[in-house]
PDB file of N, CA and C in Angstrom:
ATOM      1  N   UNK A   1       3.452  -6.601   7.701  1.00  0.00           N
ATOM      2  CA  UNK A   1       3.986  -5.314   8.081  1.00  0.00           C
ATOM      3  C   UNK A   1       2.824  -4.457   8.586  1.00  0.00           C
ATOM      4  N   UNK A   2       2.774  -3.832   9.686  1.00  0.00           N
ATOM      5  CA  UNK A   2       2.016  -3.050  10.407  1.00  0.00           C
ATOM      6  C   UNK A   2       2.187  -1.524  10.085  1.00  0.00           C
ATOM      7  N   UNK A   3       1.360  -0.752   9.775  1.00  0.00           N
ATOM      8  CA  UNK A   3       1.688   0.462   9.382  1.00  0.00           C
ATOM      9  C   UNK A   3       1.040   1.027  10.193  1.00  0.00           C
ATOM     10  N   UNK A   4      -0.668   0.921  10.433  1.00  0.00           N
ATOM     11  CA  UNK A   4      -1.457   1.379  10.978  1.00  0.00           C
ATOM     12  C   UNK A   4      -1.498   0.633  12.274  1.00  0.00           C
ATOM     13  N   UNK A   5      -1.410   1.483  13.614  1.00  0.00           N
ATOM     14  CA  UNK A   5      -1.755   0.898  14.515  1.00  0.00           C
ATOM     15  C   UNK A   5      -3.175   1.789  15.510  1.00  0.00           C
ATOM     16  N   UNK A   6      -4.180   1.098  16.077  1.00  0.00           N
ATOM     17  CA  UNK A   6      -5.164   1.887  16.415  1.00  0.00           C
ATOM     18  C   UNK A   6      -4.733   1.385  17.988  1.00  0.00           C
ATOM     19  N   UNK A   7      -5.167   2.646  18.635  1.00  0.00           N
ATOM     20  CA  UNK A   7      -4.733   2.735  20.469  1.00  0.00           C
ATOM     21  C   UNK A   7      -6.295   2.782  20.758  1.00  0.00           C
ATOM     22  N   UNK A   8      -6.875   1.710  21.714  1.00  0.00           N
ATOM     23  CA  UNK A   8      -7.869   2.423  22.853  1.00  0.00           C
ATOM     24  C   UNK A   8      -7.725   3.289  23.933  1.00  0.00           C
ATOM     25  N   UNK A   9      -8.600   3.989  24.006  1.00  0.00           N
ATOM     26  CA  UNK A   9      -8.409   5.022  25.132  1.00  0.00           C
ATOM     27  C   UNK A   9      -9.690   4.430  25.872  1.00  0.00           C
ATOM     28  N   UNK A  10      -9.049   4.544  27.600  1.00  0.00           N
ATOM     29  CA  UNK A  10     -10.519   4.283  28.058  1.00  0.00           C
ATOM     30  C   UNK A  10     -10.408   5.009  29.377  1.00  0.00           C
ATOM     31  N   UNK A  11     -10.375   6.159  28.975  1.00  0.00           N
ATOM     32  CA  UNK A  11     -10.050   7.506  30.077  1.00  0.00           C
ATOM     33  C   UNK A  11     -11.992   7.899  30.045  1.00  0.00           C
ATOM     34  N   UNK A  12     -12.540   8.271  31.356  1.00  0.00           N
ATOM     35  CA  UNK A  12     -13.423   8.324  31.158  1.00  0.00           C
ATOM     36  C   UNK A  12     -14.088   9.983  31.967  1.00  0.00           C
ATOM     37  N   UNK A  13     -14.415  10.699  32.086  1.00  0.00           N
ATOM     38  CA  UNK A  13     -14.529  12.066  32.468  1.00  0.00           C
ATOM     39  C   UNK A  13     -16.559  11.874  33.184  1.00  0.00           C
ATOM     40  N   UNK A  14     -15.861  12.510  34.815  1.00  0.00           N
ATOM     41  CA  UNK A  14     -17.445  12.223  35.312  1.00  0.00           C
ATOM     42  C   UNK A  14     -18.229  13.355  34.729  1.00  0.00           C
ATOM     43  N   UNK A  15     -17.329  14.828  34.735  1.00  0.00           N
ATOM     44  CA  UNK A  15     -18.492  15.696  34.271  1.00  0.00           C
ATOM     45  C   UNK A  15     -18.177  16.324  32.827  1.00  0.00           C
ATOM     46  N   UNK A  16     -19.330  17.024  32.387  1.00  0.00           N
ATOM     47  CA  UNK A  16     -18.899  17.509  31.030  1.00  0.00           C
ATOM     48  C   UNK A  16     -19.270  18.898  31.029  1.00  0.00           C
ATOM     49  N   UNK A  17     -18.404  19.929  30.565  1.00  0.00           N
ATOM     50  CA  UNK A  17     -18.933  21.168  30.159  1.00  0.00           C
ATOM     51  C   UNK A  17     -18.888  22.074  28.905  1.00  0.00           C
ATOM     52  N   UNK A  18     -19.277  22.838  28.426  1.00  0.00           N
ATOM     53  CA  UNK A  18     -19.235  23.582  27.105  1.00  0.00           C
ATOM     54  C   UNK A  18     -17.937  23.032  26.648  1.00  0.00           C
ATOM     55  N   UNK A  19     -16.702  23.496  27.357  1.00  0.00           N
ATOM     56  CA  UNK A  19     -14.930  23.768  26.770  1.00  0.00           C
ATOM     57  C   UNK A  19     -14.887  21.876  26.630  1.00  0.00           C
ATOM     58  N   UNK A  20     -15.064  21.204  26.978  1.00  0.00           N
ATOM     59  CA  UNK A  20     -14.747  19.841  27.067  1.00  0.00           C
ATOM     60  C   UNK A  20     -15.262  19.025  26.112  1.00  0.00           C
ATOM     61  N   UNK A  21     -14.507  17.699  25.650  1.00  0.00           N
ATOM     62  CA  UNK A  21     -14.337  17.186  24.117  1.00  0.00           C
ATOM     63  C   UNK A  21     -14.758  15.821  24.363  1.00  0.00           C
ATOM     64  N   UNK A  22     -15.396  15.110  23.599  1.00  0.00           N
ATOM     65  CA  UNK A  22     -15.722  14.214  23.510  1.00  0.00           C
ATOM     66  C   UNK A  22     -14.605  12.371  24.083  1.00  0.00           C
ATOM     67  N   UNK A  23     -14.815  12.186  24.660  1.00  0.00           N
ATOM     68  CA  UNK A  23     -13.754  10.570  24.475  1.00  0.00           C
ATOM     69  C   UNK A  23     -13.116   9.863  23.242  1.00  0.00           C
ATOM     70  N   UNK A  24     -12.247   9.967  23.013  1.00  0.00           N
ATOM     71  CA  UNK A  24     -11.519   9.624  22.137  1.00  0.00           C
ATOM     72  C   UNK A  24     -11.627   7.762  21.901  1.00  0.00           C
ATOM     73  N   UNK A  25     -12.116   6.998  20.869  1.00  0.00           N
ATOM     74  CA  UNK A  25     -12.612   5.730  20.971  1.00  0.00           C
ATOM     75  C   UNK A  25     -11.440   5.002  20.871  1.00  0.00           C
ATOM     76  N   UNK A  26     -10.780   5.515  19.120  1.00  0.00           N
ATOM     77  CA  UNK A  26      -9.711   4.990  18.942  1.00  0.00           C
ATOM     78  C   UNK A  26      -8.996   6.146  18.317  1.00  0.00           C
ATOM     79  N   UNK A  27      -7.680   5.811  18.903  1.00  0.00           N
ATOM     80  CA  UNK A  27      -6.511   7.058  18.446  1.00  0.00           C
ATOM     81  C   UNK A  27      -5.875   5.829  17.054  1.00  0.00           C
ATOM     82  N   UNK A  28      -5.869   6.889  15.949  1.00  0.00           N
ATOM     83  CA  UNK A  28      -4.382   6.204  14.606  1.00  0.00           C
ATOM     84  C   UNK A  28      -3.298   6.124  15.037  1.00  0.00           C
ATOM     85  N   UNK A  29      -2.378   5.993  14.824  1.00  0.00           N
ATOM     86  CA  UNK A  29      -0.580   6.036  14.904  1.00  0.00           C
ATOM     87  C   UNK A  29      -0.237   5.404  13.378  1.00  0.00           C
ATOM     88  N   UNK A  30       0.064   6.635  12.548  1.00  0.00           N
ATOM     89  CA  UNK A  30       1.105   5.793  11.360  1.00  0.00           C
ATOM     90  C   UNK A  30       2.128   6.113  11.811  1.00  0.00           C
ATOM     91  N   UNK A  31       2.693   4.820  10.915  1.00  0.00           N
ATOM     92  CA  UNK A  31       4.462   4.829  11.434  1.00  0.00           C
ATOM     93  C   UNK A  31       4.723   5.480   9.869  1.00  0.00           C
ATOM     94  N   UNK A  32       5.313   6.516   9.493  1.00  0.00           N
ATOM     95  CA  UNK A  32       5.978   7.145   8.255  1.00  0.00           C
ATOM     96  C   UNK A  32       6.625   5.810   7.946  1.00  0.00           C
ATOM     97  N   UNK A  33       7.937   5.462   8.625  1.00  0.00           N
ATOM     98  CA  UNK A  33       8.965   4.600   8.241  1.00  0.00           C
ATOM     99  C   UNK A  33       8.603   3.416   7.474  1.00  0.00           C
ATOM    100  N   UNK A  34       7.690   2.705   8.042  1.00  0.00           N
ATOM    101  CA  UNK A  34       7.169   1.770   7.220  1.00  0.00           C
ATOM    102  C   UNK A  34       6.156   1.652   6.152  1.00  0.00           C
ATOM    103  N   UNK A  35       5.210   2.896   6.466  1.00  0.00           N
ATOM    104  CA  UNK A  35       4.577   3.520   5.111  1.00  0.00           C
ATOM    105  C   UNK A  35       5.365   3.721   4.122  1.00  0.00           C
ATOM    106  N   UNK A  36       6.490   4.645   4.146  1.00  0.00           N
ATOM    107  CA  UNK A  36       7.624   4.707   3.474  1.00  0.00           C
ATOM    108  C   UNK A  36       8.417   3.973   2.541  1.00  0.00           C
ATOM    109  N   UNK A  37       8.771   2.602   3.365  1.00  0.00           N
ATOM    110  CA  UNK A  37       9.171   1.038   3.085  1.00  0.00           C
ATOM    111  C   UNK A  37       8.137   0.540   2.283  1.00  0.00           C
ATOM    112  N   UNK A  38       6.846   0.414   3.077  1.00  0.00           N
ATOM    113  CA  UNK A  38       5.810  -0.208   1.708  1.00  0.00           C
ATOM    114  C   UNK A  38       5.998   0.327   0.760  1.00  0.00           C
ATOM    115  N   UNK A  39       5.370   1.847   0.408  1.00  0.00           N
ATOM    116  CA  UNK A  39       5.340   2.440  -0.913  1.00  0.00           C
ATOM    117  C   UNK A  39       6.459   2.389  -1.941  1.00  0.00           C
ATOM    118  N   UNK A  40       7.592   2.417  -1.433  1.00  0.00           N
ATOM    119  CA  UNK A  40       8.933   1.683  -2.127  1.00  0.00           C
ATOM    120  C   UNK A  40       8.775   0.404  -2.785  1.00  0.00           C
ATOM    121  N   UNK A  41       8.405  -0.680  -1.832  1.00  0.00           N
ATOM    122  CA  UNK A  41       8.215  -2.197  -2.268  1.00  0.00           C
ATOM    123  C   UNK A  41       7.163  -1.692  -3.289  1.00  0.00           C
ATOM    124  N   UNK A  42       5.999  -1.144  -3.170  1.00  0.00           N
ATOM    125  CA  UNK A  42       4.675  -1.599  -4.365  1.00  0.00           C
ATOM    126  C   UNK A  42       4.882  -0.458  -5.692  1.00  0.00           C
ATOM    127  N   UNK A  43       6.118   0.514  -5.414  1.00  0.00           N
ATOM    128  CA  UNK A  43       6.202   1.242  -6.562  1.00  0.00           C
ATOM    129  C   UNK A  43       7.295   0.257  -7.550  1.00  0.00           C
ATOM    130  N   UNK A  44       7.953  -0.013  -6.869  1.00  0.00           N
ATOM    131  CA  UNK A  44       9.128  -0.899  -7.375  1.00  0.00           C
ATOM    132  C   UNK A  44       8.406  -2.290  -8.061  1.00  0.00           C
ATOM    133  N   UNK A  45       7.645  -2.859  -7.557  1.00  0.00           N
ATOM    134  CA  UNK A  45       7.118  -4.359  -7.720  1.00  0.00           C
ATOM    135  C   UNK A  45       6.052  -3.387  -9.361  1.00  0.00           C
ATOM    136  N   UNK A  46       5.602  -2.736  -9.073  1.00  0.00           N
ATOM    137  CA  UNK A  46       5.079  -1.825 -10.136  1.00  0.00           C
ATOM    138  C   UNK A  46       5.826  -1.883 -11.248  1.00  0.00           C
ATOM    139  N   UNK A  47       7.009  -1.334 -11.180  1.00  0.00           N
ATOM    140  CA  UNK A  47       7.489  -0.791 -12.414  1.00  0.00           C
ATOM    141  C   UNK A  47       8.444  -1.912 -12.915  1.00  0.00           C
ATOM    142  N   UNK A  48       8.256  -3.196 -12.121  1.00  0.00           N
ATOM    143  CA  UNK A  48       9.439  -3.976 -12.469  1.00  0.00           C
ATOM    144  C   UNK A  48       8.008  -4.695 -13.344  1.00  0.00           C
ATOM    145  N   UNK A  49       6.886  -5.339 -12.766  1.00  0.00           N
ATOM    146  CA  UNK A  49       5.950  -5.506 -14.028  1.00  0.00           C
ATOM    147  C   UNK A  49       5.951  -4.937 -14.713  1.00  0.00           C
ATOM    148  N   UNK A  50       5.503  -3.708 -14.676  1.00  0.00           N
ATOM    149  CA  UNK A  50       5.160  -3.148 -16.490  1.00  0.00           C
ATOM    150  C   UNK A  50       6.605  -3.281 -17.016  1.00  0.00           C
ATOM    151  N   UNK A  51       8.142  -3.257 -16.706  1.00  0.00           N
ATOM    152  CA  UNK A  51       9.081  -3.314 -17.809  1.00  0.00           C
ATOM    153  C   UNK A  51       8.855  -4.683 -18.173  1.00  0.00           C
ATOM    154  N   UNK A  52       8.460  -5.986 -17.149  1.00  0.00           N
ATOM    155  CA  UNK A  52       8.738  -7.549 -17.994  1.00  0.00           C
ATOM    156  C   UNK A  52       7.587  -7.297 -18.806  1.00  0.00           C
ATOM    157  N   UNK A  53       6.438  -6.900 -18.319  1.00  0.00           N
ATOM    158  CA  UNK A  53       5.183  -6.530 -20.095  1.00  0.00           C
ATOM    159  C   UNK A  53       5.431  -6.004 -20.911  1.00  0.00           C
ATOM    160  N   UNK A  54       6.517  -4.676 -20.672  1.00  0.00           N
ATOM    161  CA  UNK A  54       6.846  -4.378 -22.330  1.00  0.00           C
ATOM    162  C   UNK A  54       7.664  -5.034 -22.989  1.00  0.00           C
ATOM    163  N   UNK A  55       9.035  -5.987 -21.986  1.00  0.00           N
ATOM    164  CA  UNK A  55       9.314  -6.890 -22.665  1.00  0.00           C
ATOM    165  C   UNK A  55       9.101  -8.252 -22.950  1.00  0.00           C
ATOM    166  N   UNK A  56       7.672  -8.379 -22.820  1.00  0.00           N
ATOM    167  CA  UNK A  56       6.934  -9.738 -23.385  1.00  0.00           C
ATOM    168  C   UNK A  56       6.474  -9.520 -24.219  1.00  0.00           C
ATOM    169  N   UNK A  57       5.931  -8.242 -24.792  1.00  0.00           N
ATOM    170  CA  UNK A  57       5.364  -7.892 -25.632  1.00  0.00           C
ATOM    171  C   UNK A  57       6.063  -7.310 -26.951  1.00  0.00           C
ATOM    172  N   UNK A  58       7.371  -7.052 -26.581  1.00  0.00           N
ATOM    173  CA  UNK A  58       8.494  -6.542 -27.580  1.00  0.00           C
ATOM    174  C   UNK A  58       8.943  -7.874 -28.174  1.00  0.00           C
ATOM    175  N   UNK A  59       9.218  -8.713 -26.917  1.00  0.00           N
ATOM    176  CA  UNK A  59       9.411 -10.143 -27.760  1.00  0.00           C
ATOM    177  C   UNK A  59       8.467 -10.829 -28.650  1.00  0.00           C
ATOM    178  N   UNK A  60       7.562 -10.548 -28.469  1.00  0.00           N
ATOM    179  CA  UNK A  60       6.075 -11.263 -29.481  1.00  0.00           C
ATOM    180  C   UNK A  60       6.526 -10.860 -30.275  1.00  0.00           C
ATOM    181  N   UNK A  61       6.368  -9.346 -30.486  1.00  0.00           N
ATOM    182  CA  UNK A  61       5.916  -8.428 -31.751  1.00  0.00           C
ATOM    183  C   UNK A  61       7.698  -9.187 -32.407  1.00  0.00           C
ATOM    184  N   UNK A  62       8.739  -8.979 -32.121  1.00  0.00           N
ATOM    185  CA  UNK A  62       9.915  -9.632 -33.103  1.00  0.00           C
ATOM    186  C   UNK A  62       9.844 -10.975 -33.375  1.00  0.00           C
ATOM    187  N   UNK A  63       9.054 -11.528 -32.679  1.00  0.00           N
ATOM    188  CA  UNK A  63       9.023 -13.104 -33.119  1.00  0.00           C
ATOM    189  C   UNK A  63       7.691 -13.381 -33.695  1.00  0.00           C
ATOM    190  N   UNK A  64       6.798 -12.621 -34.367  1.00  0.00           N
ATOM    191  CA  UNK A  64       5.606 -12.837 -34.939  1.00  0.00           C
ATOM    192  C   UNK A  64       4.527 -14.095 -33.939  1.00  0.00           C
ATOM    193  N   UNK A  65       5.380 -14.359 -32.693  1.00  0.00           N
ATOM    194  CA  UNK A  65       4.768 -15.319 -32.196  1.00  0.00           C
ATOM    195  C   UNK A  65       4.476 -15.011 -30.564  1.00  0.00           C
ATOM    196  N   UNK A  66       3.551 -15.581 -29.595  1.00  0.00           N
ATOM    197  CA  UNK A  66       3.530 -15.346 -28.024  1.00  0.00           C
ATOM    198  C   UNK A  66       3.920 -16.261 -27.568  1.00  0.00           C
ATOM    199  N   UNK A  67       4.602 -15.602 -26.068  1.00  0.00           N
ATOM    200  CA  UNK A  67       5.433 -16.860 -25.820  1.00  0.00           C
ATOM    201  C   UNK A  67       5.039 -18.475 -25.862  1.00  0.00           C
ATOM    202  N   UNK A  68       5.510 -19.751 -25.942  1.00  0.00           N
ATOM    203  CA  UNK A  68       5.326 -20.805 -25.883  1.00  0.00           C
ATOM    204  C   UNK A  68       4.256 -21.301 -27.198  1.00  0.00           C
ATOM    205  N   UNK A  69       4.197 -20.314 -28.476  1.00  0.00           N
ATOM    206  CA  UNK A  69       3.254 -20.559 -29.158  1.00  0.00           C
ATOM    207  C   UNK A  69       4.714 -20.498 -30.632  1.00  0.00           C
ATOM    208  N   UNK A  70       3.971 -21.242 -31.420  1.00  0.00           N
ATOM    209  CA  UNK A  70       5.118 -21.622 -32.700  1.00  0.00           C
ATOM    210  C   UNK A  70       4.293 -20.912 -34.039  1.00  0.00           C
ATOM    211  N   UNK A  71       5.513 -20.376 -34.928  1.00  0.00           N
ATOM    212  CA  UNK A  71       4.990 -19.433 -36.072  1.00  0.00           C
ATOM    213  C   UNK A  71       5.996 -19.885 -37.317  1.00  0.00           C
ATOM    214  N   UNK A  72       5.389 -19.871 -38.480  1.00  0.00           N
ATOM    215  CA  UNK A  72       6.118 -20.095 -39.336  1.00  0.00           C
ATOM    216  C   UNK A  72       7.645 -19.050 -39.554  1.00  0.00           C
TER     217      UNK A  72
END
């Protein structure tokens, strides 16, 4: 997924004076929409780990044991 896209500019100016700005190398372009979309996917993928860790860890603690490990 592309979020960031960088533009060359290769506009080039013969003269220069006080009011006039430097050449632009590379222009950004974020796309919101898919910034948007990511941060969704990695908040979500986030919080869906930490709930299976608290419930791996809720399951230990009631079974005196971790998973795949045997307890009297």
């Amino acid at each position: 997924m592309e979020i960031i896209k960088f533009h060359s500019t290769n506009k080039r100016t013969s003269t220069l004076d006080k009011n006039s700005t430097k050449k632009l190398g590379r222009v950004i372009h974020i796309d919101k929409d898919k910034t948007r979309v990511h941060l969704d996917e990695m908040v979500r993928e986030t919080v869906e780990q930490i709930l299976n860790d608290l419930l791996v860890a809720e399951a230990d603690r009631l079974c005196n044991a971790s998973k795949y490990s045997r307890s009297a």
